[in-house]
N, C-alpha and C. Protein backbone atom coordinates (compact mmCIF):
# COMPACT_ATOMS: atom_id res chain seq x y z
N UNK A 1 60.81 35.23 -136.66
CA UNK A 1 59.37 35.22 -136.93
C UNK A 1 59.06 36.23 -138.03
N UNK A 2 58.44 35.57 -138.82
CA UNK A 2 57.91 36.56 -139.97
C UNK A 2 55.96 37.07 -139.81
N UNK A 3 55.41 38.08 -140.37
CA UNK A 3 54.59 38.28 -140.11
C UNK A 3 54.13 39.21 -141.52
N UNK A 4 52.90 38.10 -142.27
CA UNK A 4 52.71 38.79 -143.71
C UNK A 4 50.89 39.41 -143.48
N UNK A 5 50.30 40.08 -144.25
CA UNK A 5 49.39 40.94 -144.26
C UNK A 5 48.57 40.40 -145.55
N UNK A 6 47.02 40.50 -146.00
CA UNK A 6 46.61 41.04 -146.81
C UNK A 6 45.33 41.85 -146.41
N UNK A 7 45.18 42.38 -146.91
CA UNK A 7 43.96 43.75 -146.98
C UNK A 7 43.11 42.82 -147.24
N UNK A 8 41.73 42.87 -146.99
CA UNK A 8 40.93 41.81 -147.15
C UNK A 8 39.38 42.70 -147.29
N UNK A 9 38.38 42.60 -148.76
CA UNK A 9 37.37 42.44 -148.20
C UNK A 9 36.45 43.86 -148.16
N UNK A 10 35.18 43.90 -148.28
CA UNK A 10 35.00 46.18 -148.27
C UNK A 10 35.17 46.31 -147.45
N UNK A 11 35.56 45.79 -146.08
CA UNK A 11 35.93 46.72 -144.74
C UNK A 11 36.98 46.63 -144.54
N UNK A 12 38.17 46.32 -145.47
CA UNK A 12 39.52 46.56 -145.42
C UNK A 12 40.11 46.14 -144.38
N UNK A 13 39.53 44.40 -143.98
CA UNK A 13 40.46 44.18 -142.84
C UNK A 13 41.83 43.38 -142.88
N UNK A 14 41.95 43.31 -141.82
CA UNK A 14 43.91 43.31 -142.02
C UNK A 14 43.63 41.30 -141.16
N UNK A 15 44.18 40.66 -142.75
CA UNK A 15 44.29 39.05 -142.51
C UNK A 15 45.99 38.83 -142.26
N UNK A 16 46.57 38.15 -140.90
CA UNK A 16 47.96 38.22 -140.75
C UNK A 16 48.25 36.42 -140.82
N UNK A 17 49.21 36.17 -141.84
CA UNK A 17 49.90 35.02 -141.81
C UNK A 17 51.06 35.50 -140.39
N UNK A 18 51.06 34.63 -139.26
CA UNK A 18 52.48 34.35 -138.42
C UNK A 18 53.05 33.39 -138.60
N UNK A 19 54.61 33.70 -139.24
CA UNK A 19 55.48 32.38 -139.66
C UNK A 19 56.57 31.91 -138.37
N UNK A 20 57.00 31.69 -138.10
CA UNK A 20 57.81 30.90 -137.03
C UNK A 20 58.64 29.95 -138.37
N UNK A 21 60.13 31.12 -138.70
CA UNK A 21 60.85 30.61 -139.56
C UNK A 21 61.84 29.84 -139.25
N UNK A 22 61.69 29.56 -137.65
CA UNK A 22 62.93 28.05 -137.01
C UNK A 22 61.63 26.60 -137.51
N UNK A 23 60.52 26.59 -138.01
CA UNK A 23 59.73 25.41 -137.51
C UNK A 23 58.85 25.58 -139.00
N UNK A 24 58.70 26.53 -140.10
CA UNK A 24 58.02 26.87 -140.92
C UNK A 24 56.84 26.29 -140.28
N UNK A 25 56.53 26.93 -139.34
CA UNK A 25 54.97 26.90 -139.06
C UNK A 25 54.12 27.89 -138.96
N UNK A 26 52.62 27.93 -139.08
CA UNK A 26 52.20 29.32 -139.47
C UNK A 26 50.84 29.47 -138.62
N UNK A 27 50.26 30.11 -138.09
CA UNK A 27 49.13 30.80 -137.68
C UNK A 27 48.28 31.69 -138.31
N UNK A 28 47.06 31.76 -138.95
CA UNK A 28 46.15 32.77 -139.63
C UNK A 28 45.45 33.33 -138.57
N UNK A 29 45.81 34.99 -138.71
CA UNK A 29 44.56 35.71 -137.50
C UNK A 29 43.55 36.42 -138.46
N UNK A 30 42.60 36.44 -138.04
CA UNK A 30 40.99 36.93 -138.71
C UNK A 30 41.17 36.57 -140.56
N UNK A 31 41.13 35.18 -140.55
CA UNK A 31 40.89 35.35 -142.29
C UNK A 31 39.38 35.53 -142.28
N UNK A 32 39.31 37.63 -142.79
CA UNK A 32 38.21 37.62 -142.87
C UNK A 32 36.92 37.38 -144.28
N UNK A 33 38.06 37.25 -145.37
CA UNK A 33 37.28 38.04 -146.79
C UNK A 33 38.56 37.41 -147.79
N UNK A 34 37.91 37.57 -148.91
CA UNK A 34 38.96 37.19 -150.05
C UNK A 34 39.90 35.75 -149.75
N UNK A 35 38.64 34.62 -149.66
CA UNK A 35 39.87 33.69 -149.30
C UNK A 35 40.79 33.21 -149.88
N UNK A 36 40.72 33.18 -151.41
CA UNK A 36 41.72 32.87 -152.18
C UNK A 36 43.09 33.71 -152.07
N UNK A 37 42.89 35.32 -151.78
CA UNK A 37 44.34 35.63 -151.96
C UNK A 37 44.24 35.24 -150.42
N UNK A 38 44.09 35.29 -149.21
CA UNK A 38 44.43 34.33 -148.40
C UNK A 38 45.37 33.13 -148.54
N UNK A 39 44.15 31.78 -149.10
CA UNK A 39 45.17 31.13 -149.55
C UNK A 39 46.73 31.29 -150.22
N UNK A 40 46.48 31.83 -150.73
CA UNK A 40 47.40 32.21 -151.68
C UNK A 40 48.37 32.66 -150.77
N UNK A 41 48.67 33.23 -149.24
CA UNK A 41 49.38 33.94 -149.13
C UNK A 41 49.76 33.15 -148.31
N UNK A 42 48.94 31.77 -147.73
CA UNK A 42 49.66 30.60 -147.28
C UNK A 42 50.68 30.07 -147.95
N UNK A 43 50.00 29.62 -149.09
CA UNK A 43 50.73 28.78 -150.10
C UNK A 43 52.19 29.35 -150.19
N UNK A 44 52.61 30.87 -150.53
CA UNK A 44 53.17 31.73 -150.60
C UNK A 44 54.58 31.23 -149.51
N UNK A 45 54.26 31.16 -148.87
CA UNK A 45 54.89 31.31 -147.37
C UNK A 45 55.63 29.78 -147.44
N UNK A 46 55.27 28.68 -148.26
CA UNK A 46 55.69 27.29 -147.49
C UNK A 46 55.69 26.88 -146.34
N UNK A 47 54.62 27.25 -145.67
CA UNK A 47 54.65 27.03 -144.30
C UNK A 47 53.36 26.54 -143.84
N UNK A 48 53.69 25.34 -142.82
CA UNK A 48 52.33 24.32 -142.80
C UNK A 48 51.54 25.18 -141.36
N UNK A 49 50.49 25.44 -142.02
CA UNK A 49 49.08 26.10 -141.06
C UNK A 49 48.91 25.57 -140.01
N UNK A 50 48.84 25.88 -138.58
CA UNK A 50 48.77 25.35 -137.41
C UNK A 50 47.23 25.02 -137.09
N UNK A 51 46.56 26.89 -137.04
CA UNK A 51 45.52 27.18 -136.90
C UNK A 51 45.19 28.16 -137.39
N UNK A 52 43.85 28.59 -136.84
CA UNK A 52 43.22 30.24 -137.16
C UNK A 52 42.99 30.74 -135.76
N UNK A 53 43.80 31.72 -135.86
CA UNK A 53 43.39 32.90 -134.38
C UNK A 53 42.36 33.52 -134.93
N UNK A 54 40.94 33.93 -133.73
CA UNK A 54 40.03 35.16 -134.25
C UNK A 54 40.33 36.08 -133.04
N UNK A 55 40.44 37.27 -132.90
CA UNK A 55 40.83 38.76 -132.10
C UNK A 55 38.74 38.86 -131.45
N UNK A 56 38.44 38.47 -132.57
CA UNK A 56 37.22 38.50 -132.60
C UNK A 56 36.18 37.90 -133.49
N UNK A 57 34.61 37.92 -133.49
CA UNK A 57 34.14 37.13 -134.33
C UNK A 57 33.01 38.51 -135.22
N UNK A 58 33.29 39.20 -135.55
CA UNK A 58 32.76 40.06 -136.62
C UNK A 58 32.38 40.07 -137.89
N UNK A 59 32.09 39.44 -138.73
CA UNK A 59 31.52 39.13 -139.93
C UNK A 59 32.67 39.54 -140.33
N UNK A 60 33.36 40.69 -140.59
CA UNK A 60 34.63 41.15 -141.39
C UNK A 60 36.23 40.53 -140.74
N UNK A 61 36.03 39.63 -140.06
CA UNK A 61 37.03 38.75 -139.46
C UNK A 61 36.89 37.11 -139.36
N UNK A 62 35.71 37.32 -140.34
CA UNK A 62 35.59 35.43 -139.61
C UNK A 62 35.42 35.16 -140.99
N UNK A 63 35.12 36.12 -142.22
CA UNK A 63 34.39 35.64 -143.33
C UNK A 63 34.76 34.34 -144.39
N UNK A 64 35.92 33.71 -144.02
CA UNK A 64 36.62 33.19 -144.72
C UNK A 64 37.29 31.75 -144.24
N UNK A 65 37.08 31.97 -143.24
CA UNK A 65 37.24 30.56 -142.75
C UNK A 65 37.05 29.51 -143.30
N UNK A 66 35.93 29.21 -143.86
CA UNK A 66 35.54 27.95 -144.43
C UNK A 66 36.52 28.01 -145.73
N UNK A 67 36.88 28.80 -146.22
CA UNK A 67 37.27 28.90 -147.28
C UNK A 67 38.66 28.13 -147.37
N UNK A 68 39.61 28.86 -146.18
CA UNK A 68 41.03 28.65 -145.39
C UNK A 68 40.66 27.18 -145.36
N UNK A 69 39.53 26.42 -144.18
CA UNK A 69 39.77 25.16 -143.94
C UNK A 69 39.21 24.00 -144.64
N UNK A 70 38.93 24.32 -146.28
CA UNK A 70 38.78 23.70 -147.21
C UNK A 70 40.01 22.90 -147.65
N UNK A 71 40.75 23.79 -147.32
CA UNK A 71 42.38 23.26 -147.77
C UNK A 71 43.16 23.15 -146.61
N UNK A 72 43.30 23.53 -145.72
CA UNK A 72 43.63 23.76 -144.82
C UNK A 72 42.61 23.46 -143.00
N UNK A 73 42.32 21.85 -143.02
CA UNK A 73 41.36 21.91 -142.11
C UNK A 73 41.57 21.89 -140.39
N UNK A 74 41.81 23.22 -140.40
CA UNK A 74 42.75 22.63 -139.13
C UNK A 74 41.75 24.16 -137.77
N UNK A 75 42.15 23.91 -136.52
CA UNK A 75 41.27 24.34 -135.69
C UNK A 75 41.53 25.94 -135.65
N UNK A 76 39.98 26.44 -135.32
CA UNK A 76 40.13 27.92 -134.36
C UNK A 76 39.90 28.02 -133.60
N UNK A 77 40.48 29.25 -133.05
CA UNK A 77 40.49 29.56 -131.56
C UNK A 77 39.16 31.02 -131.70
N UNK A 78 38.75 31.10 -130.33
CA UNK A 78 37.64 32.31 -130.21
C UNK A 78 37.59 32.61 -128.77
N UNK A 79 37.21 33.51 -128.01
CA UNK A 79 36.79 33.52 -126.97
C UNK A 79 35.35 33.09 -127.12
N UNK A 80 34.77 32.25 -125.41
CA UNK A 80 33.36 32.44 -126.11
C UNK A 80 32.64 33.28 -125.72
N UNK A 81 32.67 34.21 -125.41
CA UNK A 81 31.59 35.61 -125.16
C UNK A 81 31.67 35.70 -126.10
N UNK A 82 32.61 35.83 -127.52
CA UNK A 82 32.02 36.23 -129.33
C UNK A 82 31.05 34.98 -129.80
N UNK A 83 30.83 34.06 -129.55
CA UNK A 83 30.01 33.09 -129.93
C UNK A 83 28.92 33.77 -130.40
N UNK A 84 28.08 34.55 -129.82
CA UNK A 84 26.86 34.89 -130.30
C UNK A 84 27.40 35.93 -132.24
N UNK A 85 28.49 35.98 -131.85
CA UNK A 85 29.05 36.93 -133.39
C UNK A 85 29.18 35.41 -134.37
N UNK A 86 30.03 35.25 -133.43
CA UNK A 86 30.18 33.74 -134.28
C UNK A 86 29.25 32.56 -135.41
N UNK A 87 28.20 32.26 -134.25
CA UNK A 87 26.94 31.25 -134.56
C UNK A 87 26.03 32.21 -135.84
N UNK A 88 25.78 33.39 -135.36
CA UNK A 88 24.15 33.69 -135.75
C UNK A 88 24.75 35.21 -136.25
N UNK A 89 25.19 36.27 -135.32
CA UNK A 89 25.14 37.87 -135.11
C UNK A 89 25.42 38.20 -136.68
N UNK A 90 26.65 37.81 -136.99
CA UNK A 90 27.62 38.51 -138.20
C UNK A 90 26.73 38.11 -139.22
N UNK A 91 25.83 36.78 -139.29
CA UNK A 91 25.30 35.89 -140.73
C UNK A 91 24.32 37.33 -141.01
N UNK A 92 23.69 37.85 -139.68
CA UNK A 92 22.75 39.20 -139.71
C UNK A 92 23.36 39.89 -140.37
N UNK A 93 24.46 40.64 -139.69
CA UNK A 93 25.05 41.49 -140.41
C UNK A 93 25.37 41.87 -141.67
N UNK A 94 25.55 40.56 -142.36
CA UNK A 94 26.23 40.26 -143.87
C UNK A 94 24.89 40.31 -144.37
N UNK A 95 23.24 40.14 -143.91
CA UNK A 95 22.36 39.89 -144.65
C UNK A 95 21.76 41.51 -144.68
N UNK A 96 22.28 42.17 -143.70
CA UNK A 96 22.23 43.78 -143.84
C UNK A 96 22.90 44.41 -144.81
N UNK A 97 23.99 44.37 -145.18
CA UNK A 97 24.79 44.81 -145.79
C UNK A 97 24.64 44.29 -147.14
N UNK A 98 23.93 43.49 -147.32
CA UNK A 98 24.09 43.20 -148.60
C UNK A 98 24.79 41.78 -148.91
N UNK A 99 25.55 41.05 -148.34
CA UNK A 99 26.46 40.94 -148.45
C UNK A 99 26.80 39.40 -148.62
N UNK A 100 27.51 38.01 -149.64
CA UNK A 100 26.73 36.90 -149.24
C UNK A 100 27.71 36.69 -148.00
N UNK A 101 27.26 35.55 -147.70
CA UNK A 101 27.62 34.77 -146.83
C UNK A 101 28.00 33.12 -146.21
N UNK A 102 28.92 33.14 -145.96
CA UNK A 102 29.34 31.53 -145.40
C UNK A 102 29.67 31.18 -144.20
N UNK A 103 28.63 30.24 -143.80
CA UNK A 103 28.77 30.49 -142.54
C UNK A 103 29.48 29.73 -141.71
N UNK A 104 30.58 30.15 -140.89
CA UNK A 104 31.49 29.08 -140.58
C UNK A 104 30.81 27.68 -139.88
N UNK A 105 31.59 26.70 -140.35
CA UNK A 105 30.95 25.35 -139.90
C UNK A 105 31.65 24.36 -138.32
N UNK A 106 33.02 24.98 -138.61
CA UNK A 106 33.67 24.11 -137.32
C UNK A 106 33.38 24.93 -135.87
N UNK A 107 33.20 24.45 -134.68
CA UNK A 107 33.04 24.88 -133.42
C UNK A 107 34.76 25.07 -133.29
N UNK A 108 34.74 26.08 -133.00
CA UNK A 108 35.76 26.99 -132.29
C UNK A 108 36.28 26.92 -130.88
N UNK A 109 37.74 26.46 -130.68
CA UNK A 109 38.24 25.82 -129.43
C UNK A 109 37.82 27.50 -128.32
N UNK A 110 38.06 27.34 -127.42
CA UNK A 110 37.83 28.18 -126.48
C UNK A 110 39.06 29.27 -126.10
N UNK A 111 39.18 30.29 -125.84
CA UNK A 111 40.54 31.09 -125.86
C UNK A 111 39.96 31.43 -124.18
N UNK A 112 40.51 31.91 -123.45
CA UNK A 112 40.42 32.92 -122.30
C UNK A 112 41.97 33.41 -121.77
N UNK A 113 41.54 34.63 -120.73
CA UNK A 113 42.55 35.62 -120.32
C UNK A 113 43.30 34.62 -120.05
N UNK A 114 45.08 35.20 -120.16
CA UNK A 114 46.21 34.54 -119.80
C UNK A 114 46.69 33.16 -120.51
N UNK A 115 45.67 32.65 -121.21
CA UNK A 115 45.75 31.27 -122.30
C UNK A 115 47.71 31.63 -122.91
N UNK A 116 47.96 30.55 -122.89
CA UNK A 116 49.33 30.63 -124.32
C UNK A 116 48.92 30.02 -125.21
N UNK A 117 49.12 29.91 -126.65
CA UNK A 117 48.87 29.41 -127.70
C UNK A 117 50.01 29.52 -128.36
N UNK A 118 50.85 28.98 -129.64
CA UNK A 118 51.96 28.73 -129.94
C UNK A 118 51.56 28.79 -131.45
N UNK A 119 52.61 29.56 -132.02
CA UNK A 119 52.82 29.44 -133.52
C UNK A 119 54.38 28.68 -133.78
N UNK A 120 54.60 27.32 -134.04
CA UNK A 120 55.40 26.78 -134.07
C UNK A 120 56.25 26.53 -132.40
N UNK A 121 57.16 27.22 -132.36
CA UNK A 121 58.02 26.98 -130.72
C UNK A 121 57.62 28.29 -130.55
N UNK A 122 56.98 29.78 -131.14
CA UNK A 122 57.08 31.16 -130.46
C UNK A 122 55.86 30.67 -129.57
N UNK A 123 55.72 31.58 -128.41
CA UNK A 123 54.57 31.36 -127.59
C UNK A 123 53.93 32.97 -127.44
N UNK A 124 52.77 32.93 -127.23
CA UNK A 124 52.07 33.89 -127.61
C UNK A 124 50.72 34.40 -126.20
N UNK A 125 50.58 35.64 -125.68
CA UNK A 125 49.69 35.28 -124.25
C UNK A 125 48.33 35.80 -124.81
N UNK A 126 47.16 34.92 -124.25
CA UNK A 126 45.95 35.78 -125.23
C UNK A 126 45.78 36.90 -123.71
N UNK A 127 45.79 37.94 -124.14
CA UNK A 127 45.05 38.92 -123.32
C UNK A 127 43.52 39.18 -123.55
N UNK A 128 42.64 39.01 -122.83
CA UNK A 128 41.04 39.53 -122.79
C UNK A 128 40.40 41.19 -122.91
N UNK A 129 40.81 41.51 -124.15
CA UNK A 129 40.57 43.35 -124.07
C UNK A 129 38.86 43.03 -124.70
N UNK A 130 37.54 43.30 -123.93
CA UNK A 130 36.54 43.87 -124.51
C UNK A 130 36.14 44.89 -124.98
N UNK A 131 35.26 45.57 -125.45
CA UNK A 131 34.70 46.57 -125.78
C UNK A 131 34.38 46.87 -126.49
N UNK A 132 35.46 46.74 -128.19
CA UNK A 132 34.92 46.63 -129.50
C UNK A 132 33.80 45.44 -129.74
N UNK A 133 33.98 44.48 -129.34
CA UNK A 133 33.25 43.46 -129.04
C UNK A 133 33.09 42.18 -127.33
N UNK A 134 32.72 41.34 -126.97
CA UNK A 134 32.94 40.83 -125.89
C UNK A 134 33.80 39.78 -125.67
N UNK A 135 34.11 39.10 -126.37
CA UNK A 135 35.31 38.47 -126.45
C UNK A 135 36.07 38.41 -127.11
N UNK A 136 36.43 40.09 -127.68
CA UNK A 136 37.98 40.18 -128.11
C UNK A 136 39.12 39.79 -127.41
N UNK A 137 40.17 39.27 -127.90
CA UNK A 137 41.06 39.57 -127.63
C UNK A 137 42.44 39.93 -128.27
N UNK A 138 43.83 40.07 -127.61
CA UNK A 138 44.85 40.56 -128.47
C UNK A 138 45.98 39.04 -128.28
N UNK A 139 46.57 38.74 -129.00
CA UNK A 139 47.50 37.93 -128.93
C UNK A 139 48.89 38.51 -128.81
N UNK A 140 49.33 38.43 -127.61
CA UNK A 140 50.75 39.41 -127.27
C UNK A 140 52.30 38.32 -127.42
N UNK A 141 52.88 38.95 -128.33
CA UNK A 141 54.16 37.77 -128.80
C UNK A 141 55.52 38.84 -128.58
N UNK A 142 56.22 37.92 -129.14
CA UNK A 142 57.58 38.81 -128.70
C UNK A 142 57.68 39.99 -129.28
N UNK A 143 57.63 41.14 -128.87
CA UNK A 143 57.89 42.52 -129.53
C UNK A 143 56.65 42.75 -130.58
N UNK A 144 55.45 42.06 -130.34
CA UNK A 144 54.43 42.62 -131.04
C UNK A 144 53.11 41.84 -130.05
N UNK A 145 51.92 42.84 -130.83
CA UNK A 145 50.52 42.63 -130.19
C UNK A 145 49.61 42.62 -131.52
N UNK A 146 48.90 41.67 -131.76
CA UNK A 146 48.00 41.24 -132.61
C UNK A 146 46.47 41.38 -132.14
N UNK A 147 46.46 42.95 -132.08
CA UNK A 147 45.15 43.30 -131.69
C UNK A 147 43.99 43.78 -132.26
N UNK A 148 44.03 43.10 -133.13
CA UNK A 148 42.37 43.34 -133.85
C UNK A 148 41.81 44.93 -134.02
N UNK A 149 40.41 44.93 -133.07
CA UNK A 149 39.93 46.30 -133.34
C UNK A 149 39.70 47.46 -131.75
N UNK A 150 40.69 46.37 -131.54
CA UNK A 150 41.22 47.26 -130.03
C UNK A 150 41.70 48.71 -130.29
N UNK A 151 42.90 48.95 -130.92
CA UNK A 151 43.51 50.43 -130.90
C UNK A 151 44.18 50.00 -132.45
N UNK A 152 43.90 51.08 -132.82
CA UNK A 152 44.28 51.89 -134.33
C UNK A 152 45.47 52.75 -134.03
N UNK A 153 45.93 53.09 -135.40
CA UNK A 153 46.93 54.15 -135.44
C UNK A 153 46.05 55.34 -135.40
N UNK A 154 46.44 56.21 -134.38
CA UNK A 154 45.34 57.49 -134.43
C UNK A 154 43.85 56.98 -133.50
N UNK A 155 43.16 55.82 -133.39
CA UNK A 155 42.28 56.19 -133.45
C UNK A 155 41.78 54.65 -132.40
N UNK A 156 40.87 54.07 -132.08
CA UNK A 156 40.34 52.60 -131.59
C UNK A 156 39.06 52.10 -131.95
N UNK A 157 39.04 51.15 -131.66
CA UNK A 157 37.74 50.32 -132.26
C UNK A 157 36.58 50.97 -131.93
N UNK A 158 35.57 51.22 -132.26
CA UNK A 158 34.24 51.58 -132.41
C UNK A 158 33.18 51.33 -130.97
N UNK A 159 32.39 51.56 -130.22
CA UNK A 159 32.07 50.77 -129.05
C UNK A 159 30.57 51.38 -129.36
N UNK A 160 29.83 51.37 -130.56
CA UNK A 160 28.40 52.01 -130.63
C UNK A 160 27.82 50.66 -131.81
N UNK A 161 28.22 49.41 -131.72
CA UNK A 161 27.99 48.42 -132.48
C UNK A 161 27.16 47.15 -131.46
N UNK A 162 26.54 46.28 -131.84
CA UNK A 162 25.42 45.37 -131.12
C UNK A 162 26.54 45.08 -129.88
N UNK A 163 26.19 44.62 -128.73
CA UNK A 163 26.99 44.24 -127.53
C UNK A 163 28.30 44.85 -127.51
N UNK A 164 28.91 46.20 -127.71
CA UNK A 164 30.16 47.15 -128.06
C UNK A 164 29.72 47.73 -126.58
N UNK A 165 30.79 47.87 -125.30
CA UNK A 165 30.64 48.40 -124.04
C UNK A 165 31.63 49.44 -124.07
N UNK A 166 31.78 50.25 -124.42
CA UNK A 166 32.43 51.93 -124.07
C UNK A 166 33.33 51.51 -122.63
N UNK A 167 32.66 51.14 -121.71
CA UNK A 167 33.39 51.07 -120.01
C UNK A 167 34.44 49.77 -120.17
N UNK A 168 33.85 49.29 -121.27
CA UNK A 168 35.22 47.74 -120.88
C UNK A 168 36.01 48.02 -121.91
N UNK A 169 35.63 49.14 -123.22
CA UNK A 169 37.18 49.43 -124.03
C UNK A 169 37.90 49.94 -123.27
N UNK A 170 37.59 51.33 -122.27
CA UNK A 170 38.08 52.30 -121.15
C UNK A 170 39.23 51.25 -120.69
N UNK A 171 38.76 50.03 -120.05
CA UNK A 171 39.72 49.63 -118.66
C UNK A 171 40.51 48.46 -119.98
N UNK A 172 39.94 48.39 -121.17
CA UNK A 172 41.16 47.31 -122.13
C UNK A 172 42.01 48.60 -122.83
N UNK A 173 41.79 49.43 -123.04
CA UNK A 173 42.78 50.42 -123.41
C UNK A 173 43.74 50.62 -122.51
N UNK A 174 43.51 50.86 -121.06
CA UNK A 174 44.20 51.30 -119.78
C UNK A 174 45.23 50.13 -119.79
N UNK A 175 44.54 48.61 -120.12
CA UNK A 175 45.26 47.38 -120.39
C UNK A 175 46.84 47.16 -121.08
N UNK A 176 46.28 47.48 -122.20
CA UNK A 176 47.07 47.31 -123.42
C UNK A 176 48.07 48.37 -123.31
N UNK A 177 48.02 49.53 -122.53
CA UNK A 177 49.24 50.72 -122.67
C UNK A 177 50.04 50.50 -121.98
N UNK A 178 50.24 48.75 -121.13
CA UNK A 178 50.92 48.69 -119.97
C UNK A 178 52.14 48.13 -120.12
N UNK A 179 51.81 47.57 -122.00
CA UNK A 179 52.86 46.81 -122.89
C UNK A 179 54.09 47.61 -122.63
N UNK A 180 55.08 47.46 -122.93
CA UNK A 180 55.64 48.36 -123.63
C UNK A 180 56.01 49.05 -124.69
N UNK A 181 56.93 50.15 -124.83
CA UNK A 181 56.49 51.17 -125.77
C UNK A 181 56.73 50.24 -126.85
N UNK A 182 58.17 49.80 -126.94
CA UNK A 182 58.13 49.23 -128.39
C UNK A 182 57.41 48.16 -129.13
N UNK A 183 56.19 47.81 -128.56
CA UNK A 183 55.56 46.82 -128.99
C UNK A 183 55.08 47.37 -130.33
N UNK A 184 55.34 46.29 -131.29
CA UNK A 184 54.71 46.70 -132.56
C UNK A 184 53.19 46.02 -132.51
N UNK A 185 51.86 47.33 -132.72
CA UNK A 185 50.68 46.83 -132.59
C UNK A 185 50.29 46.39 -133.93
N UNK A 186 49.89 45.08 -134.85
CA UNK A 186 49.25 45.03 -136.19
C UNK A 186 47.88 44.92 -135.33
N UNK A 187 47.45 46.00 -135.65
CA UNK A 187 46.17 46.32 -135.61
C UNK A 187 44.98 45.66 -137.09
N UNK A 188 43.36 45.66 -136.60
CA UNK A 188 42.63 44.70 -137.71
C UNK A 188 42.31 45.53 -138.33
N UNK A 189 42.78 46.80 -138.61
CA UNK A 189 42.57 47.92 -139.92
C UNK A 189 43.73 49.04 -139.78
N UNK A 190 44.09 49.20 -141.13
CA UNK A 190 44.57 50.68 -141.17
C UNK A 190 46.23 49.82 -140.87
N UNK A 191 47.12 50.80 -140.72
CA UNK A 191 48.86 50.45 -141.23
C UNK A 191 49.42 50.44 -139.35
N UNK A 192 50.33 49.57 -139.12
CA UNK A 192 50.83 49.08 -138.05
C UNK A 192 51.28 50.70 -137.05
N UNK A 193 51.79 50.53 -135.93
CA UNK A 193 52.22 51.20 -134.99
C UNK A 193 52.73 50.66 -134.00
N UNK A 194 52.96 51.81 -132.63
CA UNK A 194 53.46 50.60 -131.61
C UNK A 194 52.68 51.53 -130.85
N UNK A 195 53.06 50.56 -129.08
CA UNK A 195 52.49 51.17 -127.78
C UNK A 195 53.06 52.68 -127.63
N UNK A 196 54.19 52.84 -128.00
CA UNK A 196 54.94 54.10 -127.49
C UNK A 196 54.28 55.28 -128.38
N UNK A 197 53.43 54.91 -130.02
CA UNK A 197 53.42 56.21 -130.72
C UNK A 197 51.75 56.35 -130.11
N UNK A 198 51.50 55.66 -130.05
CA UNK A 198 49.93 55.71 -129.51
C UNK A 198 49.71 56.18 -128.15
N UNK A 199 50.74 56.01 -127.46
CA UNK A 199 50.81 56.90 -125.94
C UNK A 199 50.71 58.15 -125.82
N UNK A 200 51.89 58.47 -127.02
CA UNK A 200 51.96 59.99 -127.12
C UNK A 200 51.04 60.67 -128.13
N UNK A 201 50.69 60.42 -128.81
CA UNK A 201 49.60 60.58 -129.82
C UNK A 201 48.17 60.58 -130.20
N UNK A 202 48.00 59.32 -129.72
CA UNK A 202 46.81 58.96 -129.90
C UNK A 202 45.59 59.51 -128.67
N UNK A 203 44.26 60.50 -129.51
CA UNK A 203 43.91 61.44 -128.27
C UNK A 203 42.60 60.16 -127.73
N UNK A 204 42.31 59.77 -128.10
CA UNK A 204 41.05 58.13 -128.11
C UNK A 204 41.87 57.47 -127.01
N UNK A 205 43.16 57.08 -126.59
CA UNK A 205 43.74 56.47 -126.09
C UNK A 205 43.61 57.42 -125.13
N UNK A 206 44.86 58.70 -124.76
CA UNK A 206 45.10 59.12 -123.42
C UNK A 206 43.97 59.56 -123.25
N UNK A 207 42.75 59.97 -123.74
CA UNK A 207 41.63 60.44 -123.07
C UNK A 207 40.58 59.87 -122.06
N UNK A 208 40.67 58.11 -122.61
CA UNK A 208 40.07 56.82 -122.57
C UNK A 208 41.00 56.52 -121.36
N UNK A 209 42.17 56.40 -121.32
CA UNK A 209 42.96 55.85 -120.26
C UNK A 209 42.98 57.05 -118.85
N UNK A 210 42.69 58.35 -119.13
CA UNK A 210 42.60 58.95 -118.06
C UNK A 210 41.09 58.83 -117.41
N UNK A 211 40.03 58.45 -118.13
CA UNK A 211 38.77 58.16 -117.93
C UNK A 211 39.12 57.12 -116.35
N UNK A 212 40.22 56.15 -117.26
CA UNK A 212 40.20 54.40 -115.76
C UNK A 212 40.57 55.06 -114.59
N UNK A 213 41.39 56.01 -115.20
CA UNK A 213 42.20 56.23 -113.40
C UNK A 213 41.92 57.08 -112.78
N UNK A 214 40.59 57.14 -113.17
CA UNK A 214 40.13 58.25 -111.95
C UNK A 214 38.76 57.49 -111.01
């Protein structure tokens, strides 16, 4: 399995091609921004697009979609507690910021806890972590976790944003540390890590995780 990156966008989010190099098949998670080098990083790859994973539906993760399934028209996945990010929330957001906007057009298949979803033959478990938003989630694959704006290197997703719950990052942080260490996390900003450096390190994490267990 291969797994390519581009920086995407002013909020610098992290767009992941997953290749499944027994089947050249591919998965896009959050194409949020810049859809051309997107594209481009399909094209790149030779590898025929399955779908689009969203971690979440945030204006800086969804921005591009239409763009992706211009050429590429093929389904996404969402939880739907992000729907309200999805439909209406983010189009706000982008009209705050300045910022234009496109607003995705296809209805989005449904994701929930424990779901598998498949990038070629790899199989993949969606886990349900809220907090940065309400229906985040992380896509957990072999020796890695594709978790959006769950946990950072150093640091975790934000929980002071429209519908952002502080108490349900608490018990999805407590979640996610249960991986193991060597899981490599591509997190939806900032440069990769795993479960094990963020255990020992990260003070957002053990502070947050001693919060659950008490």
């Amino acid at each position: 399995m291969k797994i390519d990156v581009r920086t995407v966008g002013l909020f610098e989010e992290n767009c992941y091609l997953v290749v499944d190099e027994s089947t050249s098949r591919s998965v896009l998670v959050d194409p949020g921004d810049d859809g051309h080098r997107i594209l481009d990083m399909v094209g790149a790859s030779g590898s025929i697009l399955e779908a689009i994973w969203l971690t979440h539906a945030h204006l800086d993760h969804i921005g591009a979609i239409n763009d992706v399934r211009r050429v590429y028209p093929v389904p996404v996945y969402l939880h739907p507690m992000d729907l309200p990010f999805y439909e209406h929330l983010s189009a706000k957001a982008a009209e705050m910021y300045g910022l234009p906007w496109d607003q995705p057009v296809v209805t989005p298949l449904p994701l929930s806890d424990g779901d598998r979803v498949t990038c070629g033959i790899v199989d993949f478990t969606v886990m349900h972590v809220p907090g940065h938003a309400p229906g985040h989630v992380s896509f957990n694959g072999p020796g890695l976790s594709l978790s959006g704006d769950l946990l950072f290197q150093g640091s975790i997703g934000r929980t002071d944003l429209p519908l952002s719950d502080p108490y349900a990052m608490d018990a999805s942080l407590a979640r996610i540390v249960t991986l193991p260490e060597d899981i490599i996390i591509y997190p939806g900003h900032g440069p990769t890590t795993t479960i094990g450096a963020e255990r020992r390190a990260n003070p957002f994490l053990s502070g947050r995780a001693r919060v659950v267990k008490r």
